[in-house]
C-alpha atoms as a PDB file:
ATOM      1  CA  UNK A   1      23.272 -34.149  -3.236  1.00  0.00           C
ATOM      2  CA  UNK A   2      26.678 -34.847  -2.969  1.00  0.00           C
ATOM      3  CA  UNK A   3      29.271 -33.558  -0.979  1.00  0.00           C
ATOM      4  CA  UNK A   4      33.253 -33.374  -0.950  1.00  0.00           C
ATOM      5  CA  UNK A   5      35.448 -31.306   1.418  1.00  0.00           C
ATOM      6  CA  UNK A   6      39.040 -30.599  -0.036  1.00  0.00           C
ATOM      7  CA  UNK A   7      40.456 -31.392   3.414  1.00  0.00           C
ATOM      8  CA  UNK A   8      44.166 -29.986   2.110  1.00  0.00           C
ATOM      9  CA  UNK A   9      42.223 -26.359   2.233  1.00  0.00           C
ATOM     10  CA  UNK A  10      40.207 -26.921   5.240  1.00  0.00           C
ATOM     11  CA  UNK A  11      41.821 -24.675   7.717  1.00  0.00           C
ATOM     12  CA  UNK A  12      39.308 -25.923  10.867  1.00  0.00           C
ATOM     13  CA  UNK A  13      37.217 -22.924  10.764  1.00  0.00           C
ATOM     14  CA  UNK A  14      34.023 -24.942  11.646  1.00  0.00           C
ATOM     15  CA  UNK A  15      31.441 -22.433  10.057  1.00  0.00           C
ATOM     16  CA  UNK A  16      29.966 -25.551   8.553  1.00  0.00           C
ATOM     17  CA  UNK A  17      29.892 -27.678  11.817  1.00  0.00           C
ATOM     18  CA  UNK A  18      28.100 -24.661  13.614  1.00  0.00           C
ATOM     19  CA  UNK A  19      25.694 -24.075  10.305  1.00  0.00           C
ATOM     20  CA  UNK A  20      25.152 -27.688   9.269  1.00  0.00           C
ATOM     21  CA  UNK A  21      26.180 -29.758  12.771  1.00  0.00           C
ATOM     22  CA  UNK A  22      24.113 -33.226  11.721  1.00  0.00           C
ATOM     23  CA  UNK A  23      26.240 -33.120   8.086  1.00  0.00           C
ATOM     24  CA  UNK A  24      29.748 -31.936   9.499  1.00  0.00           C
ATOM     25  CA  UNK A  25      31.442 -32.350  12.597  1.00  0.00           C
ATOM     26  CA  UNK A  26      34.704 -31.089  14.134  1.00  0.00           C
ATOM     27  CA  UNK A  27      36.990 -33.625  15.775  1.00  0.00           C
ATOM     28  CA  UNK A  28      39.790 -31.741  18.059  1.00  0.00           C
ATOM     29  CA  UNK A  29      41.275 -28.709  16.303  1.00  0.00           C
ATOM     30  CA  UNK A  30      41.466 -30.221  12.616  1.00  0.00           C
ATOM     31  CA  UNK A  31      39.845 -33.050  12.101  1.00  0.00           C
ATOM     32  CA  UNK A  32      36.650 -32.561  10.226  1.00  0.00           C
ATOM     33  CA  UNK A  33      34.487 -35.261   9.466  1.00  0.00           C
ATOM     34  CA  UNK A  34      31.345 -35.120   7.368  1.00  0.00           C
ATOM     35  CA  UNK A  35      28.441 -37.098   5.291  1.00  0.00           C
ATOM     36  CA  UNK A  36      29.400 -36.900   1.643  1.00  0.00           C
ATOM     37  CA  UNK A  37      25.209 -37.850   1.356  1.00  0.00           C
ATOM     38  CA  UNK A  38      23.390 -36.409   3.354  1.00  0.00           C
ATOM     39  CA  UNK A  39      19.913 -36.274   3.555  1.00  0.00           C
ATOM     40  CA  UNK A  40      17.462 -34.419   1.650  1.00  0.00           C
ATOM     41  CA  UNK A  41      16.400 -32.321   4.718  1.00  0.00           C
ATOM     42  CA  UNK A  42      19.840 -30.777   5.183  1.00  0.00           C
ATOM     43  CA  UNK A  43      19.900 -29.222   1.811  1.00  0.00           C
ATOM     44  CA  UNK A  44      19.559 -25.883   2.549  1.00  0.00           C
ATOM     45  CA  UNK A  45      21.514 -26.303   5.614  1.00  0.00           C
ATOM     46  CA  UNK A  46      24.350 -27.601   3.798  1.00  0.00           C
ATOM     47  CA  UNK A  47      24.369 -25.225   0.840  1.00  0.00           C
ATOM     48  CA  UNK A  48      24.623 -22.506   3.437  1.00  0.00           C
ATOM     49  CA  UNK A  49      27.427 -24.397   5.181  1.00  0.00           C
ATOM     50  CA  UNK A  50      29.270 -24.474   1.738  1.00  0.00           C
ATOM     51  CA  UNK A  51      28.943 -20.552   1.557  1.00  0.00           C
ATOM     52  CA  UNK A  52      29.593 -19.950   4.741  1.00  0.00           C
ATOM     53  CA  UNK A  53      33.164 -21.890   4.380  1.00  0.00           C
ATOM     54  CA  UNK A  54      36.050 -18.965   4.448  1.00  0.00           C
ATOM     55  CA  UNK A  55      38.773 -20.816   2.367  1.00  0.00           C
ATOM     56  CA  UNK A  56      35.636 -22.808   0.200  1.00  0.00           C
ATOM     57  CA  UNK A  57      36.745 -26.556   0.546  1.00  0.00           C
ATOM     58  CA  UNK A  58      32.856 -27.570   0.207  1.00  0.00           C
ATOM     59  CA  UNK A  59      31.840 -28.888  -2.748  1.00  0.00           C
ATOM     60  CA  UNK A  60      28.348 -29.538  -3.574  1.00  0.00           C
ATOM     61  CA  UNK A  61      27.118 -31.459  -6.381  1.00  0.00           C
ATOM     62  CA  UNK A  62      23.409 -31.232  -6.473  1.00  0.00           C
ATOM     63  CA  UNK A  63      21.865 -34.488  -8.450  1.00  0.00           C
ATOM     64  CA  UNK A  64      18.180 -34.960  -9.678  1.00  0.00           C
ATOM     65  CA  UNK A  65      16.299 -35.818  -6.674  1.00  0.00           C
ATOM     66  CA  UNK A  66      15.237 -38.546  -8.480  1.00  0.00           C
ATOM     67  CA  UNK A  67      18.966 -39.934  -8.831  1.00  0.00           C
ATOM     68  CA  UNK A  68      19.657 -38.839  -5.240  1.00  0.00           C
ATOM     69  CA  UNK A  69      16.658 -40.513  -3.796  1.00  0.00           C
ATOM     70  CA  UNK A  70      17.550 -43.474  -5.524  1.00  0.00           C
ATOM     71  CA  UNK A  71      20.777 -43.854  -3.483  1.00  0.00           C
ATOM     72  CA  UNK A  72      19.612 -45.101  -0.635  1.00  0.00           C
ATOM     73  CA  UNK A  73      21.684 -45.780   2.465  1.00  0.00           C
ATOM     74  CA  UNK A  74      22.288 -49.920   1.068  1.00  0.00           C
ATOM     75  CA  UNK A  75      23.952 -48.090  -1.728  1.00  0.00           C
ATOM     76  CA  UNK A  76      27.574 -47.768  -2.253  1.00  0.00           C
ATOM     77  CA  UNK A  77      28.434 -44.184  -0.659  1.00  0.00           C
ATOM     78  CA  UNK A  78      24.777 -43.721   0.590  1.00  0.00           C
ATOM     79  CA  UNK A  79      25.266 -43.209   4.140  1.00  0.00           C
ATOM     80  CA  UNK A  80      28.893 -43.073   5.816  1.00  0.00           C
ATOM     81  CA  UNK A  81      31.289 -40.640   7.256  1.00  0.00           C
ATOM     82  CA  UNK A  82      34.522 -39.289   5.676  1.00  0.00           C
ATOM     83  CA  UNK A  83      36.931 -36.875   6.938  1.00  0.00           C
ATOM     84  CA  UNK A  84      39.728 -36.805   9.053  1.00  0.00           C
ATOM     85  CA  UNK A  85      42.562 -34.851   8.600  1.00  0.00           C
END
């Protein structure tokens, strides 16, 4: 699973921080940061997050689990943070 936030439409809602808070977190007012892979576990969390998202900046790509299990957090992109607005 793969996720990308269009942080030019994120208006700071937080729906996702408060559905999803280990994938997506609010910094201050605006500043959202997030895991563009996160783990397996927070699927279902996340899709709802994506939903849930009022202007819908979340974009989730949803890979074989065999290709997303394969990226593993030595990978590039594997395990990080992005964000900030």
């Amino acid at each position: 699973m793969k996720i990308v936030v269009d942080l030019n439409r994120c208006q700071g809602y937080a729906q996702c921080a408060f559905l999803a808070p280990r994938v997506f977190e609010l910094h201050g007012e605006e500043a959202l940061m997030y895991t563009p892979q996160p783990p397996v576990e927070q699927r279902e969390r996340v899709l709802r997050a994506a939903a849930a998202c009022p202007v819908q900046a979340i974009l989730v790509e949803d890979r074989a689990e065999a290709g997303a299990e394969a990226a593993g957090p030595d990978s590039p992109g594997g395990e990080g943070r992005s964000g900030v607005r």
